[in-house]
Protein backbone atom coordinates (compact mmCIF):
# COMPACT_ATOMS: atom_id res chain seq x y z
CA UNK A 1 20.09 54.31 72.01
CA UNK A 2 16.22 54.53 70.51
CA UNK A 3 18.13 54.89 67.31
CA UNK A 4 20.42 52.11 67.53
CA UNK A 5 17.80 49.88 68.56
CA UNK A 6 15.10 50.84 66.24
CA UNK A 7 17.79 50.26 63.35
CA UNK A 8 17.95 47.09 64.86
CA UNK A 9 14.49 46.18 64.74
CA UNK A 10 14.85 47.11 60.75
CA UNK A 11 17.47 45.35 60.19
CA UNK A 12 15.78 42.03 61.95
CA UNK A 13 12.49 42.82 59.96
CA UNK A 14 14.04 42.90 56.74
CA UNK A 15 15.65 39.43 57.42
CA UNK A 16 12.38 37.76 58.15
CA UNK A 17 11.27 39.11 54.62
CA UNK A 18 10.91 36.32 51.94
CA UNK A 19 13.65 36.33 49.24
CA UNK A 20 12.42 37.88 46.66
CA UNK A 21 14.36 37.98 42.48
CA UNK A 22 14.36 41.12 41.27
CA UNK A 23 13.94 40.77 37.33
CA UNK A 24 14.98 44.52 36.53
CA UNK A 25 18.94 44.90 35.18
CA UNK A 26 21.96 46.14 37.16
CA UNK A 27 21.95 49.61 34.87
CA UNK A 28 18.23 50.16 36.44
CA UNK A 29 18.74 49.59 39.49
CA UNK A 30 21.80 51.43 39.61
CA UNK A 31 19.93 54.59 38.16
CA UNK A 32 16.86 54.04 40.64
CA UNK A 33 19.28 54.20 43.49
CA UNK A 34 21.31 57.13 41.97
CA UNK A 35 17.86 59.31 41.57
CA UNK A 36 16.65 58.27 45.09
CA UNK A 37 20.51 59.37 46.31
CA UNK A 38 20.04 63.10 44.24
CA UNK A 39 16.53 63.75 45.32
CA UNK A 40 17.64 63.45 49.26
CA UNK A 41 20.63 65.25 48.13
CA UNK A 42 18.57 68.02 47.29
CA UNK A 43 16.54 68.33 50.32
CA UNK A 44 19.64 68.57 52.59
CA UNK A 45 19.38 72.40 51.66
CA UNK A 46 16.03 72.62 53.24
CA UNK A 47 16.53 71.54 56.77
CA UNK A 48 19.80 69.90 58.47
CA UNK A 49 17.38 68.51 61.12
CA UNK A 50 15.15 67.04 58.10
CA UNK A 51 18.32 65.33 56.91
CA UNK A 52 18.34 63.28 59.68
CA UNK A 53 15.63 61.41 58.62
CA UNK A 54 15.46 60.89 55.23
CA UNK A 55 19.25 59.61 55.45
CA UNK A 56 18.29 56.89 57.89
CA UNK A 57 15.45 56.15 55.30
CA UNK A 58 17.53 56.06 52.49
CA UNK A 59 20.34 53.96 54.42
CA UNK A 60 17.63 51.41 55.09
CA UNK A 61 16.23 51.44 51.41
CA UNK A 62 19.78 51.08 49.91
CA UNK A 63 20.52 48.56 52.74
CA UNK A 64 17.35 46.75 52.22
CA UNK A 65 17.50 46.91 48.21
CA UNK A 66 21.47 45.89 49.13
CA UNK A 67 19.75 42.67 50.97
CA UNK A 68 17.36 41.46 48.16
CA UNK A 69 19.72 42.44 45.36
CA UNK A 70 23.24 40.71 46.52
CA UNK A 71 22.06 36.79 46.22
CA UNK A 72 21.26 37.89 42.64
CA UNK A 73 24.28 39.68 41.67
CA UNK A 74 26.06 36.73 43.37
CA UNK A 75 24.21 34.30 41.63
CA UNK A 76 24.49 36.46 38.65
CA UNK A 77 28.62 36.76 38.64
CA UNK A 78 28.31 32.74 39.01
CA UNK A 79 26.50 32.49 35.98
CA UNK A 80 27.45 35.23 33.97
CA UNK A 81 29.01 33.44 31.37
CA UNK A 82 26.07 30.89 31.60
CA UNK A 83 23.75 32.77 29.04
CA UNK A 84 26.45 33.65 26.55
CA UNK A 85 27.63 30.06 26.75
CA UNK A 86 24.30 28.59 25.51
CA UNK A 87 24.04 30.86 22.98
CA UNK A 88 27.86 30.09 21.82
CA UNK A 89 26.61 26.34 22.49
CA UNK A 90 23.85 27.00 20.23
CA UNK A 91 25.08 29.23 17.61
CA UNK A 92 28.09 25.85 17.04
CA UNK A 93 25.45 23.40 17.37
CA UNK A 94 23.67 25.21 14.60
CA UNK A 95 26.87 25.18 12.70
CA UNK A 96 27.58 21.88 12.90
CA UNK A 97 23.88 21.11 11.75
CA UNK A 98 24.37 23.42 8.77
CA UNK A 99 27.53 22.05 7.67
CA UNK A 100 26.65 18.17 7.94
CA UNK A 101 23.47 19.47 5.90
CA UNK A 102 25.83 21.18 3.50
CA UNK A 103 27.84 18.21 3.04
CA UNK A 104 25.08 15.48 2.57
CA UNK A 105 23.64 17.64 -0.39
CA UNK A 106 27.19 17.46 -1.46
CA UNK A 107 27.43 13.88 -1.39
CA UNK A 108 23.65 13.70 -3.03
CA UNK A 109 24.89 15.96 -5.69
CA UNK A 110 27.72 13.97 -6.19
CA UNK A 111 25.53 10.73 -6.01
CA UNK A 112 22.97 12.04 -8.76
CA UNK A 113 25.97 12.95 -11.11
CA UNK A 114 27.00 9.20 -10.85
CA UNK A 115 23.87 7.98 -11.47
CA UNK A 116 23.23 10.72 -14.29
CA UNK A 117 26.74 9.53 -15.97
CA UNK A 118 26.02 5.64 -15.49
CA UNK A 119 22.10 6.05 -16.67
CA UNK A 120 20.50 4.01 -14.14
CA UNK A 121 23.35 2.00 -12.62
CA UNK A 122 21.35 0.13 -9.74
CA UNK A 123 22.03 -0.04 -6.12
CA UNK A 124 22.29 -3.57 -4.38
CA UNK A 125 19.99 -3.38 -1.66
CA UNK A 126 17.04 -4.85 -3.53
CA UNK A 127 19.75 -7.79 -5.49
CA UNK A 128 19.02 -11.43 -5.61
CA UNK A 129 22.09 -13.01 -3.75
CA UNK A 130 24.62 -15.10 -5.93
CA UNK A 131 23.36 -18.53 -4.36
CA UNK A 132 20.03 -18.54 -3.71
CA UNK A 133 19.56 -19.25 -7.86
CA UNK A 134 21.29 -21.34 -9.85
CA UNK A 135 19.98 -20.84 -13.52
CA UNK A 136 18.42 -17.70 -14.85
CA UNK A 137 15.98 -17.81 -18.01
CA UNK A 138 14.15 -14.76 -18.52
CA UNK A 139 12.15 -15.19 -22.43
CA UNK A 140 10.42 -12.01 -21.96
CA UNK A 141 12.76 -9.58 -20.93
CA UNK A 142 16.48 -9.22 -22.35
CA UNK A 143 17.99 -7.79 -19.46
CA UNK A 144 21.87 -6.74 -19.86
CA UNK A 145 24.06 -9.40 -17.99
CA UNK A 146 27.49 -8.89 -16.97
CA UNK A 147 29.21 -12.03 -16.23
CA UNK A 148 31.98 -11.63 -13.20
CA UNK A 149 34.29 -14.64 -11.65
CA UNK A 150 34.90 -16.07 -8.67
CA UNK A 151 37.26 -19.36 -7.61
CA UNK A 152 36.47 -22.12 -4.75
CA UNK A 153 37.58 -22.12 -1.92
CA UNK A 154 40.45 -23.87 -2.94
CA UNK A 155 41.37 -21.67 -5.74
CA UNK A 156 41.37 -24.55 -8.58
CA UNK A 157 37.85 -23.95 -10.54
CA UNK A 158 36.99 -20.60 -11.91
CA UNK A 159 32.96 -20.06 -10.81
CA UNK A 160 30.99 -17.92 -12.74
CA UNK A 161 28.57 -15.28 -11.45
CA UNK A 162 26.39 -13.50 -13.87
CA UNK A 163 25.02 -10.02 -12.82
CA UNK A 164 21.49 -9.66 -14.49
CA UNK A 165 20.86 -5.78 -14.97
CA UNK A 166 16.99 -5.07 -14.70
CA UNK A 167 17.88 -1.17 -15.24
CA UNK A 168 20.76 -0.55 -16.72
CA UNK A 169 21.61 0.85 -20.34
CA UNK A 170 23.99 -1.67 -20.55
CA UNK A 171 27.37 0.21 -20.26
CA UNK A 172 30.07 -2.76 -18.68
CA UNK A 173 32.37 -0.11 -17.28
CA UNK A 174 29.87 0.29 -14.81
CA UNK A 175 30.32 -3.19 -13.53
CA UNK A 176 33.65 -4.52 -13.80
CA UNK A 177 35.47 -1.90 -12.21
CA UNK A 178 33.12 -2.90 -8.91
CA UNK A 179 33.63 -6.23 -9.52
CA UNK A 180 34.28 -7.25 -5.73
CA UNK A 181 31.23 -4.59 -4.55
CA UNK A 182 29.08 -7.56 -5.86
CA UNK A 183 30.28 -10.68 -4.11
CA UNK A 184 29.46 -12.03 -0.37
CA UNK A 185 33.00 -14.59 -0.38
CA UNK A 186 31.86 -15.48 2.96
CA UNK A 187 28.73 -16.59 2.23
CA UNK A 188 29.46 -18.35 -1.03
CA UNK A 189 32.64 -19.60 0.10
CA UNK A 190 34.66 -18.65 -2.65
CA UNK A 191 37.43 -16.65 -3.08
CA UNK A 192 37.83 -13.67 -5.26
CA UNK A 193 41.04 -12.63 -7.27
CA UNK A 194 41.50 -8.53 -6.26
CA UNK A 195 40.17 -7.03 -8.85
CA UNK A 196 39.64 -3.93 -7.05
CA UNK A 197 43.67 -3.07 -8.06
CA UNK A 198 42.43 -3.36 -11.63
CA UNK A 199 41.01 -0.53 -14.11
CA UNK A 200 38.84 -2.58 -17.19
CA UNK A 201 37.51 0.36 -19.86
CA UNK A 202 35.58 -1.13 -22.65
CA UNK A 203 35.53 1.13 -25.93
CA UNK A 204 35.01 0.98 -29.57
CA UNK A 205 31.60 -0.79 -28.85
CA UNK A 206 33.19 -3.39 -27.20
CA UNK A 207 35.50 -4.19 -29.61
CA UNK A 208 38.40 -3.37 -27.43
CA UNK A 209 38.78 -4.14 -23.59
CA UNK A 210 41.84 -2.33 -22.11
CA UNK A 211 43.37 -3.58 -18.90
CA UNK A 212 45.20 -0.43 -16.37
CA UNK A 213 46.87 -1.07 -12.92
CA UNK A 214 49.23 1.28 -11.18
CA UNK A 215 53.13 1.39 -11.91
CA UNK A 216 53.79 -0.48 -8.42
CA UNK A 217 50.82 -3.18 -9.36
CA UNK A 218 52.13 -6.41 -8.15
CA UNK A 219 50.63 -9.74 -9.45
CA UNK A 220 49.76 -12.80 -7.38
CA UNK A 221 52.02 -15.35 -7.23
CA UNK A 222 52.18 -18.52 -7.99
CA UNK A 223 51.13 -20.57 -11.44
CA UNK A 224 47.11 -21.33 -9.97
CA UNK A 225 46.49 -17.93 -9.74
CA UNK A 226 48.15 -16.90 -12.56
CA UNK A 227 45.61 -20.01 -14.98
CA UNK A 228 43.03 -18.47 -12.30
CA UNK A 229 43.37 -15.31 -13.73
CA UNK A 230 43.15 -16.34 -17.78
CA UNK A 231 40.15 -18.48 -16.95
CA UNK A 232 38.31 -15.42 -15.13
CA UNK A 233 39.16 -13.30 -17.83
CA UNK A 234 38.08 -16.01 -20.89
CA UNK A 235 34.76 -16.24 -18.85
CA UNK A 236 34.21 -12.69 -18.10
CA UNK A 237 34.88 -11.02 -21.48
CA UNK A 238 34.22 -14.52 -23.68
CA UNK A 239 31.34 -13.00 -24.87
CA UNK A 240 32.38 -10.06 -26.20
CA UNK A 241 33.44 -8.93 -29.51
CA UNK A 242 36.86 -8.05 -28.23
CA UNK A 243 39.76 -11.38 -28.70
CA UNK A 244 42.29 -10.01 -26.54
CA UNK A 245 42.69 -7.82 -23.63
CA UNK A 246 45.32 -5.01 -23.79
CA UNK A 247 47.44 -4.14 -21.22
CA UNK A 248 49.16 -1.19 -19.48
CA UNK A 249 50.47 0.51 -16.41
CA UNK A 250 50.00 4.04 -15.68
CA UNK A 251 53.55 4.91 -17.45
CA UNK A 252 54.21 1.64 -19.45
CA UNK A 253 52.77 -0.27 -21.95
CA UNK A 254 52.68 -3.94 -20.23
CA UNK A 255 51.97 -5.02 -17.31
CA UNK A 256 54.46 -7.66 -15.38
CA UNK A 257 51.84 -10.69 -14.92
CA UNK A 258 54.01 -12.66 -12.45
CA UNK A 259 54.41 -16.40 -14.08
CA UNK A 260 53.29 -14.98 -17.56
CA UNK A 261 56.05 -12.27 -17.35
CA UNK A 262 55.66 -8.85 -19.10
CA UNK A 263 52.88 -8.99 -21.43
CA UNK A 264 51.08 -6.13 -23.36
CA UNK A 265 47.72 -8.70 -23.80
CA UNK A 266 46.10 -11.83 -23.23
CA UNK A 267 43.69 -13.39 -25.33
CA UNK A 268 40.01 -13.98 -24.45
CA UNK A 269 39.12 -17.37 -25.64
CA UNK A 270 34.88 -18.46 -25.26
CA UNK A 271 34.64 -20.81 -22.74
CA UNK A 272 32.91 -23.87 -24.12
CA UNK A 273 32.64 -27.64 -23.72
CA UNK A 274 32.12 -27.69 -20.29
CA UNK A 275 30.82 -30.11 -17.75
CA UNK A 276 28.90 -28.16 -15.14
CA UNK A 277 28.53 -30.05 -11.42
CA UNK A 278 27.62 -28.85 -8.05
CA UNK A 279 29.77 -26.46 -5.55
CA UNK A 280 29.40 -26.02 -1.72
CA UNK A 281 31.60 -25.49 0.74
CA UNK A 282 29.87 -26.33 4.06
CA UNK A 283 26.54 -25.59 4.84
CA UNK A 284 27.48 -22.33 2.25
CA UNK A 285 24.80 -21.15 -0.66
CA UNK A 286 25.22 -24.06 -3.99
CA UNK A 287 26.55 -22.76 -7.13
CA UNK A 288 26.98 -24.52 -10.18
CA UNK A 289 30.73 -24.94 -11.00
CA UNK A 290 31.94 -25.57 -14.84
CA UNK A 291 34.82 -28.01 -15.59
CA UNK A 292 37.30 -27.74 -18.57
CA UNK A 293 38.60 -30.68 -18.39
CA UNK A 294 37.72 -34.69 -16.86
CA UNK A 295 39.29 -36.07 -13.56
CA UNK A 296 41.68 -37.30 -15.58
CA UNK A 297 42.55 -34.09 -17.58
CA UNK A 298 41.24 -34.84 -20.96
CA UNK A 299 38.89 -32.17 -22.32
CA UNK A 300 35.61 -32.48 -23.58
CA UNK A 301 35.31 -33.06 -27.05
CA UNK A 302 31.20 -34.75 -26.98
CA UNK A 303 28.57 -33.88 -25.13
CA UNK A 304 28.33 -37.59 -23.98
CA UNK A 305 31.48 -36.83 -22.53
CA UNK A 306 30.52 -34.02 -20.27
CA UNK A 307 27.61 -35.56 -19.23
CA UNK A 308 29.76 -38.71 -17.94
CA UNK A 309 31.61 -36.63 -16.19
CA UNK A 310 28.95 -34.96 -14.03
CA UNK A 311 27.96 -38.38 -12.19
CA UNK A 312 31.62 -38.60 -10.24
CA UNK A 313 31.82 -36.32 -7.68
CA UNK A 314 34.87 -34.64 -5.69
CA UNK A 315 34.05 -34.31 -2.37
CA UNK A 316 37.58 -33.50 -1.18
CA UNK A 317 37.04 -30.28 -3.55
CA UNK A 318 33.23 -29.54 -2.15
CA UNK A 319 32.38 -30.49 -6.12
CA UNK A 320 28.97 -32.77 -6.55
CA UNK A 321 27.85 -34.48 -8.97
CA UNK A 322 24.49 -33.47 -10.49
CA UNK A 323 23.65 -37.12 -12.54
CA UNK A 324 23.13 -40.03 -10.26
CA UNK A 325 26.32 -42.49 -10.68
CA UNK A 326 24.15 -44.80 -11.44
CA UNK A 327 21.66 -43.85 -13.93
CA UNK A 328 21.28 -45.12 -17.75
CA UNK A 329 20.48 -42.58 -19.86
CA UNK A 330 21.16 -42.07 -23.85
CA UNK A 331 21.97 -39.18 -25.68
CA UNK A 332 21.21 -37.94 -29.07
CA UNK A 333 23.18 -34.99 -30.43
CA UNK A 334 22.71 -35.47 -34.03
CA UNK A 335 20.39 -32.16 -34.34
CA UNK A 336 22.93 -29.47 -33.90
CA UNK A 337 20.01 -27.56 -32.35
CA UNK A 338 18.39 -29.71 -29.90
CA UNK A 339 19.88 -32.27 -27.90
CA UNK A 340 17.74 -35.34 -26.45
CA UNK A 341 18.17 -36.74 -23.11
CA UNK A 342 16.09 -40.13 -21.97
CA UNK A 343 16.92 -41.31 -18.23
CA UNK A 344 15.55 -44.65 -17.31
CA UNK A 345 13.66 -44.07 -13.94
CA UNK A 346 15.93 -43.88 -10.43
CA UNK A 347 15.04 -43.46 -7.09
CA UNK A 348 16.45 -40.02 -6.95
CA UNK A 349 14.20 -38.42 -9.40
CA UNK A 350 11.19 -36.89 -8.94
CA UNK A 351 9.64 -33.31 -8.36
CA UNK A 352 12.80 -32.34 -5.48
CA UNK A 353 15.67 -30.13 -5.78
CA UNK A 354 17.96 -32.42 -6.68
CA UNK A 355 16.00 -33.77 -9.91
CA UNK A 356 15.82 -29.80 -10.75
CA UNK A 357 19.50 -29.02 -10.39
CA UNK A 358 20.49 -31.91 -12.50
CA UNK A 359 18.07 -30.77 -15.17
CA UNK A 360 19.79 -27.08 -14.38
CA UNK A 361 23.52 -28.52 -14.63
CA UNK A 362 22.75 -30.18 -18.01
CA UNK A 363 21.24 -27.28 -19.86
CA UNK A 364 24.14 -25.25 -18.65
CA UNK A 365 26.45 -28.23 -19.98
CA UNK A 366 24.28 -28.72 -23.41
CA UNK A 367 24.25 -24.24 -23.40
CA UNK A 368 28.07 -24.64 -23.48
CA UNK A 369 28.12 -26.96 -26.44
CA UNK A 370 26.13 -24.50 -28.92
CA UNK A 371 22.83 -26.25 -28.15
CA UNK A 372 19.58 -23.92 -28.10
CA UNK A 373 17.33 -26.69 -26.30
CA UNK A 374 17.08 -29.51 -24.25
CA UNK A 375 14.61 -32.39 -24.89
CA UNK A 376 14.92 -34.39 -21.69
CA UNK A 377 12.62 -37.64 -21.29
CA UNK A 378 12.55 -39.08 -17.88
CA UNK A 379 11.06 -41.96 -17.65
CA UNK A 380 8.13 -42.41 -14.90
CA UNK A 381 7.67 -38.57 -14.75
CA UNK A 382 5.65 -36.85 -17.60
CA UNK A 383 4.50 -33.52 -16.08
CA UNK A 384 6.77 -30.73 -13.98
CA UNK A 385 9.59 -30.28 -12.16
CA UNK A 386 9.72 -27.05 -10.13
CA UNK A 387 9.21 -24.67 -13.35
CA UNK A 388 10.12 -27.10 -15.86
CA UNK A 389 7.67 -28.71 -18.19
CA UNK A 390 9.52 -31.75 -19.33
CA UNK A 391 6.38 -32.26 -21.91
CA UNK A 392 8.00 -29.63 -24.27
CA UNK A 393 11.86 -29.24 -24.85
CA UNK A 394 14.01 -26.56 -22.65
CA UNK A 395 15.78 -23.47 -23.64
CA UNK A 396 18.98 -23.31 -22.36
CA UNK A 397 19.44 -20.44 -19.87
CA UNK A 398 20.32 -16.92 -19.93
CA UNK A 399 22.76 -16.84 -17.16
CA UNK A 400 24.58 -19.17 -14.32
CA UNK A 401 24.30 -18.27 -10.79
CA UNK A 402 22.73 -14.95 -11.28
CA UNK A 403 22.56 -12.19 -9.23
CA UNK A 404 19.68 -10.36 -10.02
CA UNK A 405 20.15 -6.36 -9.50
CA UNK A 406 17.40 -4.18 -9.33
């Protein structure tokens, strides 16, 4: 009975002990407990009475290391995947990191190749919306400019939008072929014909402009955008040495042009003897839109002609005119470099943006017609108007609606 109860009183002591973690792992332990088990082993050859003892010590050591041990191997079985888990968790995380690293300096390697094979093809972030510019005149720096097209809203008038290159070589295969890359149709309000279906390669320095779609390339219908088409072509590639644009599919050598029918090429005719007025659709960025042809459909054959035709406006069309209606002016066009302009004073002009888009719109116009300069009078205003000086004649611009890339 001593016995029993003094176990007792152990056994109640060594609950009121604090929990305590023991650090060490379940191979030491196991191995402290097996040497503690031999060594009282060995003394049971000594004395059977001295047995007695040590086994009720050694019950109450393995009991009490039984006590502060089990919450941990408990706690332990819970979270014995825990520590493997992390590092699995970590070892993929790791992975992951590696191969999104490994694939970005993919996609920079394959970045600097473009840019090695285009030679300084610009980005856009830094560009000079279509819009906010309506005439671009640079005399100092001859800057490579790819002109692109766009249509109104209403997909009658070709609009063109000049791309003004301040770092490129000069190579038009880089531009053409990411032709709608460049334009906001939102913002301008325009639409764009889907260019992105078509392949342009200029070779034999640019003396040839080839024209690729796929075998299952379907044209638009419908007559506008087929004259769409031709005009956006004549004002893109006008320039150019090439006179007609050649045409193929991937396995034929024509491509079915809707209302033109199967053709193998078009001809790229210079856009001239135009009458350039104002575009905006809505409260949408101004552009300066160039006609063909009068209200009437007669084409320009004068100057004079032109410039009549910029005082009516169509506001049905979001087309402005950029000459008051009601303005006398007189022309003279008999130097085949410099034409003369003298407006009789109006209550319109001054130093404003209107008096500096007309001026814009018939430089354009008089740009169109093979003139170099502009010498415009108007009377009551002898100094500037925004960055024109009207006391010395005008060069006629670089570029329409530019887009200035950087």
């Amino acid at each position: 009975m001593d016995q029993d109860k003094r176990e007792k009183q152990i056994i109640q002591k060594l609950k009121e002990f604090p929990n305590i973690r023991d650090e060490q792992s379940k191979t030491t332990l196991y191995q402290s407990i097996e040497s503690q088990l031999n060594k009282k082993q060995a003394s049971q050859r000594h004395s059977k009475f001295k047995w007695i003892i040590p086994s009720i010590a050694s019950a109450t050591l393995i009991f009490l290391i039984i006590i502060m041990v089990q919450p941990q191997w408990f706690q332990n079985d819970q979270l014995s995947d825990t520590p493997m888990t992390t590092h699995n968790n970590e070892m993929e995380r790791q992975d992951q990191q590696m191969k999104i690293i490994e694939s970005e300096e993919d996609e920079e390697d394959e970045m600097e190749g473009f840019e090695d094979n285009i030679q300084g093809f610009e980005t856009l972030e830094d560009e000079v919306p279509a819009g906010e510019l309506i005439y671009y005149h640079d005399e100092y720096n001859q800057f490579p400019i790819f002109t692109i097209a766009v249509s109104d809203r209403e997909g009658r008038y070709v609009i063109p939008i000049s791309l003004v290159s301040t770092s490129s070589t000069g190579d038009p295969n880089d531009y053409y072929n990411r032709i709608h890359t460049f334009i906001d149709e939102r913002a301008l309000g325009v639409r764009l014909f889907p260019f992105e279906e078509i392949q342009f390669e200029f070779a034999n320095q640019n003396q040839t402009i080839h024209m690729t779609v796929n075998d299952d390339y379907e044209f638009p219908q419908g007559s506008t955008q087929a004259h769409i088409f031709q005009s956006s072509i004549n004002f893109m590639f006008g320039d150019y040495p090439a006179t007609t644009l050649t045409l193929s599919t991937e396995s034929q050598d024509y491509i079915n042009l809707g209302p033109f029918g199967e053709m193998k090429e078009l001809e790229i005719r210079k856009m001239e003897h135009l009458a350039y007025k104002l575009y905006q659709d809505g409260d949408r960025e101004r552009l300066l839109i160039p006609l063909e042809v009068t209200l009437s459909g007669d084409r320009f054959y004068t100057i004079d002609e032109a410039l009549v035709e910029m005082q009516q406006a169509q506001e049905e069309q979001n087309i402005y005119a950029t000459i008051p209606i009601d303005v006398i002016f007189e022309v003279d066009a008999a130097d085949a470099n410099q034409l003369k302009i003298f407006f009789e004073s109006h209550a319109e002009f001054g130093n404003n943006t209107s008096t500096k888009e007309m001026i814009e719109s018939i430089l354009m116009t008089a740009k169109s017609f093979d003139f170099n300069e502009v010498d415009i009078t108007i009377e009551g205003i002898d100094s500037e108007i925004g960055n024109f000086n009207l006391n010395h004649p005008l060069s006629v611009p670089d570029a329409v609606n530019p887009v200035i890339l950087h």
